[in-house]
N, C-alpha and C. Protein backbone atom coordinates (compact mmCIF):
# COMPACT_ATOMS: atom_id res chain seq x y z
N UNK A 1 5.99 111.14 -19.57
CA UNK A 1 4.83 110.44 -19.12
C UNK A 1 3.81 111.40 -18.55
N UNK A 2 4.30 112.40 -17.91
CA UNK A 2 3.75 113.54 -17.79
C UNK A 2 2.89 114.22 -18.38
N UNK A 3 3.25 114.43 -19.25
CA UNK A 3 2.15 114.88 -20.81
C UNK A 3 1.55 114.42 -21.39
N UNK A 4 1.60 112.67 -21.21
CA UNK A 4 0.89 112.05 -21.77
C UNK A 4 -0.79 111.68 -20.77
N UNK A 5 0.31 111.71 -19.92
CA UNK A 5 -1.71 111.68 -18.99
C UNK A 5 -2.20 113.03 -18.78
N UNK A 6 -1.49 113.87 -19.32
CA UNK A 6 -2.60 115.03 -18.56
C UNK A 6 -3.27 115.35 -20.47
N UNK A 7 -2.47 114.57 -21.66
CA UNK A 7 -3.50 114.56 -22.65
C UNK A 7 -4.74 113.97 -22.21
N UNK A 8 -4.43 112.83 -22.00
CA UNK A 8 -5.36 111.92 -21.45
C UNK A 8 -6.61 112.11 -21.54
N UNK A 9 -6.40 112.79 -19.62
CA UNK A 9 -7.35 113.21 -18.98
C UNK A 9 -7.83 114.73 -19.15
N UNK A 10 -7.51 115.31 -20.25
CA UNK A 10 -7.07 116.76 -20.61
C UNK A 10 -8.83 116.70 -21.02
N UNK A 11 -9.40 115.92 -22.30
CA UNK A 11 -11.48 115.89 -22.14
C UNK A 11 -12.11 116.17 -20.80
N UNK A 12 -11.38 115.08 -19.90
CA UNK A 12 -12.57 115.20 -18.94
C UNK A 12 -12.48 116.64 -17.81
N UNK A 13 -11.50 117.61 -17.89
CA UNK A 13 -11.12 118.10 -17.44
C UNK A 13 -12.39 118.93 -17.18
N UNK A 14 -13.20 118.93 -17.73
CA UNK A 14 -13.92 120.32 -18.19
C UNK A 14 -15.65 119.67 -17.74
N UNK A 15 -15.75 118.47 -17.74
CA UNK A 15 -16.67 118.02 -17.24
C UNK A 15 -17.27 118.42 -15.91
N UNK A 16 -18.49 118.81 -15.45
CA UNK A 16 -19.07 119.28 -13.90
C UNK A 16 -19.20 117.46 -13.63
N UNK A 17 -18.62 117.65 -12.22
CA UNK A 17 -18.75 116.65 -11.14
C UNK A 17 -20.01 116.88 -10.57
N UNK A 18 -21.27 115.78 -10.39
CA UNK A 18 -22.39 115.90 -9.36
C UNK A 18 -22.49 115.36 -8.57
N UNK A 19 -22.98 115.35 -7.44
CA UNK A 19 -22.57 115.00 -5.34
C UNK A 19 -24.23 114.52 -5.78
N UNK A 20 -23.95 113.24 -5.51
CA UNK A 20 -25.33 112.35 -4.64
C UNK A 20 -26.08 113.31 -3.23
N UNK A 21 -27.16 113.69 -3.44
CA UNK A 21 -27.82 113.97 -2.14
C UNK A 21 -27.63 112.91 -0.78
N UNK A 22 -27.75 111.85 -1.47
CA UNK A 22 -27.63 110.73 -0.27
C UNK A 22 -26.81 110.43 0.23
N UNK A 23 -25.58 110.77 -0.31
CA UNK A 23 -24.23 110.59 0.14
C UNK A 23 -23.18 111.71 0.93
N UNK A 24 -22.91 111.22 2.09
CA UNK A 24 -22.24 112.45 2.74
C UNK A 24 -20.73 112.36 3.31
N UNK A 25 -19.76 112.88 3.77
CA UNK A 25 -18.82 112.53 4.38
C UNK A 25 -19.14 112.49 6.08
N UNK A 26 -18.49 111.23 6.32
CA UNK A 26 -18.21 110.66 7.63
C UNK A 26 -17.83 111.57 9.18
N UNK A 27 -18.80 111.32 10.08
CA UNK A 27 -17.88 112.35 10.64
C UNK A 27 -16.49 111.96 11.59
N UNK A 28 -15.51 112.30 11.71
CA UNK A 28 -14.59 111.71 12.36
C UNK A 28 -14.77 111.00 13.63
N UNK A 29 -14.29 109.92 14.20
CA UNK A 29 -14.40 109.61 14.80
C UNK A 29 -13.79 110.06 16.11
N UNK A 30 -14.71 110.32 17.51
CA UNK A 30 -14.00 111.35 18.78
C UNK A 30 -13.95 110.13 19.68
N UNK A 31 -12.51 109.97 20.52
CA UNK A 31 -12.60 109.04 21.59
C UNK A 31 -13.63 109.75 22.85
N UNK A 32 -13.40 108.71 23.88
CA UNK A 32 -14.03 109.42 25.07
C UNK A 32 -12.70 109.91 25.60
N UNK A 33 -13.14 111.07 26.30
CA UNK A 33 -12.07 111.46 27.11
C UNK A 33 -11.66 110.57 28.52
N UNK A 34 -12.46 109.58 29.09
CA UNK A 34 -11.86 108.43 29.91
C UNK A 34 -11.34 107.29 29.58
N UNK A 35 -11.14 107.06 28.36
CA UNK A 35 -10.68 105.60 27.61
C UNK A 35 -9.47 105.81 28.52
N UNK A 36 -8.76 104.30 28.83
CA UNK A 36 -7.88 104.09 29.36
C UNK A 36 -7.24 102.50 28.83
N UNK A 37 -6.05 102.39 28.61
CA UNK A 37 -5.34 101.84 27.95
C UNK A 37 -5.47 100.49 29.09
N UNK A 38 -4.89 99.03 28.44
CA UNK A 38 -5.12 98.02 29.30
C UNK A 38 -4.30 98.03 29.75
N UNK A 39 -4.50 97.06 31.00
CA UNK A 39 -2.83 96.66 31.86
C UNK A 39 -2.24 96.10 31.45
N UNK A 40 -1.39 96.35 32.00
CA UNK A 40 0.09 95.26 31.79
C UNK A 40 0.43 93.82 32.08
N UNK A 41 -1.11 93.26 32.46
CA UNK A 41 -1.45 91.64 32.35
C UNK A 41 -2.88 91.94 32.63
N UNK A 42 -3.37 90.89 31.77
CA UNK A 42 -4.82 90.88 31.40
C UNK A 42 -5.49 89.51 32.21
N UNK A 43 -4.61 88.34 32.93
CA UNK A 43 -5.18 87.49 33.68
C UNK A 43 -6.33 87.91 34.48
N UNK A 44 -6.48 89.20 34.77
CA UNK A 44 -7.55 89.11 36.00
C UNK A 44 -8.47 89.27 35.87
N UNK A 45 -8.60 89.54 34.31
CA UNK A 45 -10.17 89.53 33.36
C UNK A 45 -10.63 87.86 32.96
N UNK A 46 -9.81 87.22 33.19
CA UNK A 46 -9.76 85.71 33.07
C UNK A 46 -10.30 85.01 34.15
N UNK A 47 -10.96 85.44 35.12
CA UNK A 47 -11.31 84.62 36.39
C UNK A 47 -12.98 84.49 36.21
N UNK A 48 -12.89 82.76 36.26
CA UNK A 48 -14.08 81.90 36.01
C UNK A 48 -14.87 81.91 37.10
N UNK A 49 -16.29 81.70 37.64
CA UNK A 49 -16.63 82.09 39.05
C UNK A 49 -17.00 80.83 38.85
N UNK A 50 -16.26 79.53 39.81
CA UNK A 50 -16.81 78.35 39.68
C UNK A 50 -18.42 78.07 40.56
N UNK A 51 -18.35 78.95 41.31
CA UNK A 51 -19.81 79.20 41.85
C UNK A 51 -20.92 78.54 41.06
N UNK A 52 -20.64 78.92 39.95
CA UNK A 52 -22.04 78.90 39.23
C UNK A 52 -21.64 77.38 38.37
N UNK A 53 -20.98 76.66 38.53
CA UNK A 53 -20.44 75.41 38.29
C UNK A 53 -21.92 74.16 38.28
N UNK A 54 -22.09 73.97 39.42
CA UNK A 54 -23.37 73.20 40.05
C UNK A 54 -24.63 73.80 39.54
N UNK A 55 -24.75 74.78 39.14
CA UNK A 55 -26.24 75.08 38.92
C UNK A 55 -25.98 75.15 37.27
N UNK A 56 -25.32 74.93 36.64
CA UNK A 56 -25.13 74.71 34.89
C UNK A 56 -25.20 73.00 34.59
N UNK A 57 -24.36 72.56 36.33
CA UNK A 57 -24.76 71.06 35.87
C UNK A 57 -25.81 70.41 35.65
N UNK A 58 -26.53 70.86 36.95
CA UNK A 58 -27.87 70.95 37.21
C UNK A 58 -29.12 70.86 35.71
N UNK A 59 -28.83 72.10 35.65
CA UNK A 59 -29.92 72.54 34.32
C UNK A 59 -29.21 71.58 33.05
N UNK A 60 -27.56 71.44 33.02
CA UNK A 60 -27.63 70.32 31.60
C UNK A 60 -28.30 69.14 31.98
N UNK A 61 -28.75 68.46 33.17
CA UNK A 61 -28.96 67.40 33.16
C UNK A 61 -30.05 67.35 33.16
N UNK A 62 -31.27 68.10 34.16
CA UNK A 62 -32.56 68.20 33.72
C UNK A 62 -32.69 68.74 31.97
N UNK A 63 -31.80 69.30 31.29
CA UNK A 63 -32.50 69.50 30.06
C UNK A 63 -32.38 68.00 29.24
N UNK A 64 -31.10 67.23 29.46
CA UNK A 64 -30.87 66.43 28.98
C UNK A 64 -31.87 65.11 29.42
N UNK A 65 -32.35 64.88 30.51
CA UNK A 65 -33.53 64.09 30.30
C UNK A 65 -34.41 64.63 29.85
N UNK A 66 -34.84 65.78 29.80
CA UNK A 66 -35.89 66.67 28.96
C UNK A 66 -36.34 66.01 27.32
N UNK A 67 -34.74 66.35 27.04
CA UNK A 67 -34.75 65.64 25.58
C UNK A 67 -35.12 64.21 25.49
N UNK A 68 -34.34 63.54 26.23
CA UNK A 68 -34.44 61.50 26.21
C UNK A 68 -36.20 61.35 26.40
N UNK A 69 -36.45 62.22 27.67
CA UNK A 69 -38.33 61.81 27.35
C UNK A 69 -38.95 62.23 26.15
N UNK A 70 -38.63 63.30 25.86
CA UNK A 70 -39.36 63.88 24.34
C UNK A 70 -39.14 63.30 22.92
N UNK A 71 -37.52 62.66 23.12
CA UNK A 71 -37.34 61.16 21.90
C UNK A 71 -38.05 60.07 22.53
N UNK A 72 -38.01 59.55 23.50
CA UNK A 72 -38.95 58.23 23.87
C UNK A 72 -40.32 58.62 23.18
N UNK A 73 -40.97 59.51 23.64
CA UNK A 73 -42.41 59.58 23.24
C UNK A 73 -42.65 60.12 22.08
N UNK A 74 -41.01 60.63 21.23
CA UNK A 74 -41.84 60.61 19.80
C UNK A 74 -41.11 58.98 19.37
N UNK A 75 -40.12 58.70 19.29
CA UNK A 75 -40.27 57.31 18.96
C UNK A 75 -41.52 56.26 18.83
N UNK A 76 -41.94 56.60 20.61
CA UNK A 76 -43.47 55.88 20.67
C UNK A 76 -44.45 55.87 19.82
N UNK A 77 -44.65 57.11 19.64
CA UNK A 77 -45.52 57.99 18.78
C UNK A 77 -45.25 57.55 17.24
N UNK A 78 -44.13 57.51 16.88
CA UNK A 78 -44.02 56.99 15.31
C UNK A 78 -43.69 55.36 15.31
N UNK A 79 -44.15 54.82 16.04
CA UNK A 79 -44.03 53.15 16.13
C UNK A 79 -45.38 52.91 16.48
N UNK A 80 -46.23 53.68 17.00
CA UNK A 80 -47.48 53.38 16.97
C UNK A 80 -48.41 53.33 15.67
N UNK A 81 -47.54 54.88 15.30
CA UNK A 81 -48.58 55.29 13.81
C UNK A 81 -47.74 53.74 12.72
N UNK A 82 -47.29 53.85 12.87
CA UNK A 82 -46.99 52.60 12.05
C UNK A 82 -47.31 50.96 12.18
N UNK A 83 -47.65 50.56 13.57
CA UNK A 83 -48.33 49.96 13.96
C UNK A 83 -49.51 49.77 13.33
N UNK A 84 -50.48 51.02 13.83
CA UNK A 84 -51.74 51.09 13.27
C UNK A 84 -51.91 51.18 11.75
N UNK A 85 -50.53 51.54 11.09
CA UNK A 85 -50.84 51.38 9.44
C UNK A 85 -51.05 50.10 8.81
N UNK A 86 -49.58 49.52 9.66
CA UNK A 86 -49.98 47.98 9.18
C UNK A 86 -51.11 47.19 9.75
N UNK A 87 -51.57 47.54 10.81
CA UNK A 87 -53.11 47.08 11.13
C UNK A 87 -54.30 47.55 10.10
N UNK A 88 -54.40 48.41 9.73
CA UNK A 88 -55.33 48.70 8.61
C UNK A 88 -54.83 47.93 7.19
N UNK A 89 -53.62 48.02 6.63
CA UNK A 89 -53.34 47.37 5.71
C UNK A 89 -53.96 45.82 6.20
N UNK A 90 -53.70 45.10 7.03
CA UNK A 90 -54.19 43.76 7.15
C UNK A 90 -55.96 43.52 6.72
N UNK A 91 -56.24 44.93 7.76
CA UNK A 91 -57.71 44.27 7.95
C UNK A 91 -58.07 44.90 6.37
N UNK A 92 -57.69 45.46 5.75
CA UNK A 92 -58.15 46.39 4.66
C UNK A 92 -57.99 44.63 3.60
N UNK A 93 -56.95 43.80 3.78
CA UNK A 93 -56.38 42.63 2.57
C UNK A 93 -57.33 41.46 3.51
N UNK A 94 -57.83 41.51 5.21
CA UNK A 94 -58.80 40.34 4.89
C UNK A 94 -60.04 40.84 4.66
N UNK A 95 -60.47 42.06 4.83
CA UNK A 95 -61.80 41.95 3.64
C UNK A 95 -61.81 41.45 2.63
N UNK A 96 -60.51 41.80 1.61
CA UNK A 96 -60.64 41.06 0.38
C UNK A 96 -60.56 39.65 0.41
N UNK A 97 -60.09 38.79 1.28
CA UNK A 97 -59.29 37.32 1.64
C UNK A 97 -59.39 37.22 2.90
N UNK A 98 -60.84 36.89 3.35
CA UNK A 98 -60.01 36.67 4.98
C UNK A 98 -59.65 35.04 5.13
N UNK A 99 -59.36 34.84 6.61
CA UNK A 99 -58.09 34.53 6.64
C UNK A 99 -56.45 34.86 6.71
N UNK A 100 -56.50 35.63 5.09
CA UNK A 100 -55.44 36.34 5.01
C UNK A 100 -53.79 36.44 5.56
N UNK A 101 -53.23 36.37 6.21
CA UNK A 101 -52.00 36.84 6.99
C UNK A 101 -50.66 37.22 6.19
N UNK A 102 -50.26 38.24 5.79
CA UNK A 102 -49.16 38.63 5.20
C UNK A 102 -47.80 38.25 5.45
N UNK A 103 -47.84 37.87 7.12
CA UNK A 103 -46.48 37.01 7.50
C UNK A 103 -46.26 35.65 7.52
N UNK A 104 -47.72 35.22 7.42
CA UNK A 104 -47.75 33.89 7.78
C UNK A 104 -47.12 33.21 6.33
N UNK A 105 -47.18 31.77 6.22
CA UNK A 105 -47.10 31.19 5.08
C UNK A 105 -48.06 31.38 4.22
N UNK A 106 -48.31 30.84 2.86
CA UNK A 106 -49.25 31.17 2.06
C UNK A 106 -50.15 30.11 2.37
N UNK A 107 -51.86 30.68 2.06
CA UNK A 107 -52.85 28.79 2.09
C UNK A 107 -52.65 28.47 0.97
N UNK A 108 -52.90 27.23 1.42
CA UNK A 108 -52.39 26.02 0.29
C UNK A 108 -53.70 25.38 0.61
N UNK A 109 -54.36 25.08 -0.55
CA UNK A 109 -55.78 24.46 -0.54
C UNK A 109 -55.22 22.66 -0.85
N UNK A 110 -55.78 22.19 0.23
CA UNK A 110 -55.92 20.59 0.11
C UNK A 110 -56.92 19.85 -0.66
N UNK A 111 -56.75 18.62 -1.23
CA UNK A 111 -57.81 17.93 -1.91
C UNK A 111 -58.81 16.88 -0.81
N UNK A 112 -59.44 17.03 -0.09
CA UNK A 112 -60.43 16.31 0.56
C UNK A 112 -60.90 15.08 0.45
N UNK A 113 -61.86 15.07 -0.68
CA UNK A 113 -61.85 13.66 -1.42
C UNK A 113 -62.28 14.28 -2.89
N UNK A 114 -62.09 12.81 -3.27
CA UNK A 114 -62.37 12.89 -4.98
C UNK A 114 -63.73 12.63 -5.62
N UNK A 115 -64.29 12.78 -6.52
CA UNK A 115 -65.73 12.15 -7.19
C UNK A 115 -65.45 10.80 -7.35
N UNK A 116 -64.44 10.11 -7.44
CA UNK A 116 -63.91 8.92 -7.83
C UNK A 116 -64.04 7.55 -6.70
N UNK A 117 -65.35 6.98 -6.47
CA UNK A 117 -65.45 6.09 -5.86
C UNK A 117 -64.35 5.62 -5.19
N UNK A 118 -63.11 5.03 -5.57
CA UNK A 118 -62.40 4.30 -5.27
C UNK A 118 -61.23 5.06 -4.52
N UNK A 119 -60.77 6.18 -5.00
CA UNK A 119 -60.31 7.35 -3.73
C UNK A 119 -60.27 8.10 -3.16
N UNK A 120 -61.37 7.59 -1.92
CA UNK A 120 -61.73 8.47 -1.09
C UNK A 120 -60.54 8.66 -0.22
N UNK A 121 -60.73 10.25 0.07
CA UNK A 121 -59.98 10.69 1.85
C UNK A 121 -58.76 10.83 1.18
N UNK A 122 -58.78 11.08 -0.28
CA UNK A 122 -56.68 10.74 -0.50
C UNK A 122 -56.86 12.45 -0.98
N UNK A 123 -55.81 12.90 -0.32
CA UNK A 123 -55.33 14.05 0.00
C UNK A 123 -53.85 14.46 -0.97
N UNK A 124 -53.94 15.68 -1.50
CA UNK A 124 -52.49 15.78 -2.76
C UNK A 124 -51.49 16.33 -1.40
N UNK A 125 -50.10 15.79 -1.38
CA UNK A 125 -49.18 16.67 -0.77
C UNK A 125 -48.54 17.95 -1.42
N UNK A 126 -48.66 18.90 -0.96
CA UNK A 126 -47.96 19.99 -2.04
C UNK A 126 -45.81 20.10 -1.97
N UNK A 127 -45.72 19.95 -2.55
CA UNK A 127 -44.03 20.09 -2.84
C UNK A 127 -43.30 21.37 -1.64
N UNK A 128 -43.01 20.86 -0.67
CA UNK A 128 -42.02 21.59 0.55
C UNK A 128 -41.88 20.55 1.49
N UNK A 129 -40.86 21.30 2.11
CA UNK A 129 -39.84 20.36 2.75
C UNK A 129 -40.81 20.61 4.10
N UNK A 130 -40.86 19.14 4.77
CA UNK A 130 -42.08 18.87 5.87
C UNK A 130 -40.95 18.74 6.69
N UNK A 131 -41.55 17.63 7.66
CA UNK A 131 -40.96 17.76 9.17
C UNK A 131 -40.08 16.62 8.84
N UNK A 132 -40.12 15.87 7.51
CA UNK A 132 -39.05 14.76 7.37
C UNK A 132 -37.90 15.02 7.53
N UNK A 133 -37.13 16.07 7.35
CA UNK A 133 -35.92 16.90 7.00
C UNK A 133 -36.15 17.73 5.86
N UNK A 134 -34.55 17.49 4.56
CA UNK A 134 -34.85 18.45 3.76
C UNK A 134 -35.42 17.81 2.42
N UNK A 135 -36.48 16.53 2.53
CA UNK A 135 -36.55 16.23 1.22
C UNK A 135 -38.11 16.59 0.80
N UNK A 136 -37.93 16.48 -0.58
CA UNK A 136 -38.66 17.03 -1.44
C UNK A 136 -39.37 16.44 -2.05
N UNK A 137 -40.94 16.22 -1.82
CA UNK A 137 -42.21 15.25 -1.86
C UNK A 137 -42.25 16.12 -3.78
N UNK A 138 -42.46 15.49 -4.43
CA UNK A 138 -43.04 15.69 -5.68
C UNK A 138 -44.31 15.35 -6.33
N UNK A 139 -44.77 17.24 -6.08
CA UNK A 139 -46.56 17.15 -6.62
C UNK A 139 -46.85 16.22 -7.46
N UNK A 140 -48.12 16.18 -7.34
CA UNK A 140 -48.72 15.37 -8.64
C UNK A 140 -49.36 16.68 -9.51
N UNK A 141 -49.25 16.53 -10.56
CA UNK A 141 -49.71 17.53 -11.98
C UNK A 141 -51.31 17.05 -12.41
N UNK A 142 -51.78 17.60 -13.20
CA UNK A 142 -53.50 17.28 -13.57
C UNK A 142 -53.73 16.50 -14.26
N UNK A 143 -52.79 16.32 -15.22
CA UNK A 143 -52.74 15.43 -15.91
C UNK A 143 -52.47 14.22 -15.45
N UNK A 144 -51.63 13.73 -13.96
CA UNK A 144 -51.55 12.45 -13.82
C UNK A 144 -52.38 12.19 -12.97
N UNK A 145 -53.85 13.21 -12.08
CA UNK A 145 -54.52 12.72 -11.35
C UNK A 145 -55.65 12.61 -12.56
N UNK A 146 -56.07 12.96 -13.96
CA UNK A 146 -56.68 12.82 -14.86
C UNK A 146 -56.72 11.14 -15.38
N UNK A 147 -54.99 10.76 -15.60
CA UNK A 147 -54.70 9.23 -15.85
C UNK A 147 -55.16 8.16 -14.91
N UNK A 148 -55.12 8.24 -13.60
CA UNK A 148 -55.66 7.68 -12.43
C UNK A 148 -56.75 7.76 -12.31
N UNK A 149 -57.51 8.84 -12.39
CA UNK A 149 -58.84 8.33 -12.51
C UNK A 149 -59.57 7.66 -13.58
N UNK A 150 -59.14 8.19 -14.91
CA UNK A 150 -59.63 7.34 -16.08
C UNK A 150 -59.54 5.85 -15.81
N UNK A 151 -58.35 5.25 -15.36
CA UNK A 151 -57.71 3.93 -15.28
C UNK A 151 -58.86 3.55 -13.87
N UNK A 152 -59.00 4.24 -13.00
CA UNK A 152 -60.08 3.83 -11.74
C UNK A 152 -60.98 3.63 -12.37
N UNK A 153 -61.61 4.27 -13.01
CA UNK A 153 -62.74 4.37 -13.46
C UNK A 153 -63.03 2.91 -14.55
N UNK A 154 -61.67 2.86 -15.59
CA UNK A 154 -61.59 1.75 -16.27
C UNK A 154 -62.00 0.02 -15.56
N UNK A 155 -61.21 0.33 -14.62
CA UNK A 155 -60.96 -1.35 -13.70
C UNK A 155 -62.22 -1.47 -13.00
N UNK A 156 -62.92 -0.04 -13.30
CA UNK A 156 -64.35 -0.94 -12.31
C UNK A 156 -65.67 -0.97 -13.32
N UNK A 157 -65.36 -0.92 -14.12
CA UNK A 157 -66.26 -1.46 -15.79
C UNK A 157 -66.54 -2.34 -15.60
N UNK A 158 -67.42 -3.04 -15.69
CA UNK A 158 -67.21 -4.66 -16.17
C UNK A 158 -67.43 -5.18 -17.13
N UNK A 159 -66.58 -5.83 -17.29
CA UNK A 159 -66.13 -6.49 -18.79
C UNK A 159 -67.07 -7.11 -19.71
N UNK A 160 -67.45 -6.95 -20.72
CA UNK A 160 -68.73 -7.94 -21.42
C UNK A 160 -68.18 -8.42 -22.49
């Protein structure tokens, strides 16, 4: 096996090696001459100075209302701007419609009176459940206030 790697590597043998300028060897590392080894129990590097106990409480708690006021007033702050958005959205939809109200129910336009001599003051109910309970008044369509009036209109002809 011997002979077989030094065939091998027997080409490169002859090749020049070139050293990076930038690259150098390390220089060893020198202790100090006072290093001193640790003791033989390390507890006494372990002592907490509760002293300073009260004045860490202190500062977490002023920071911690710090924070609670600075979320209150951005909370505020982004419930206002939103406030005022949907206030512009309103007034922006009753220019187009006033009146208007986006929460409210929808208007529902009533019939007043009719051209029709004979029914005056009669008013259409629109189909929802009123203060009766849960029942259900059924509109009248155009066509059957069309039949009613033709027929009004008929009965007060007079006959020849």
């Amino acid at each position: 096996m011997n002979g077989q790697s030094q065939s091998q590597y027997a080409p490169a043998a002859g090749v020049p090696l070139i050293q990076s300028p930038s690259l150098r060897v390390p220089r060893p590392v020198e202790l100090p001459p006072d290093i001193h080894p640790l003791p033989d129990s390390v507890t006494a590097y372990f002592v907490y100075p509760f002293t300073l106990e009260p004045h860490v409480l202190t500062v977490e708690a002023s920071r911690r209302s710090t924070l609670a006021a600075h979320a209150a007033r951005r909370e505020a702050y982004l419930k206002a701007r939103e406030e005022e958005k949907e206030r512009r959205k309103r007034d922006a939809l009753r220019r187009i419609a006033p009146g208007f109200e986006p929460t409210a129910t929808p208007l529902v336009p009533t019939k007043r009176f009719s051209g029709v001599p004979g029914q005056q003051g009669v008013s259409v109910e629109v189909g929802s459940s009123g203060e009766g309970g849960g029942e259900h008044r059924r509109t009248r369509s155009v066509m059957e206030d069309l039949v009613d009036q033709l027929a009004a209109l008929d009965s007060q002809r007079p006959v020849s």
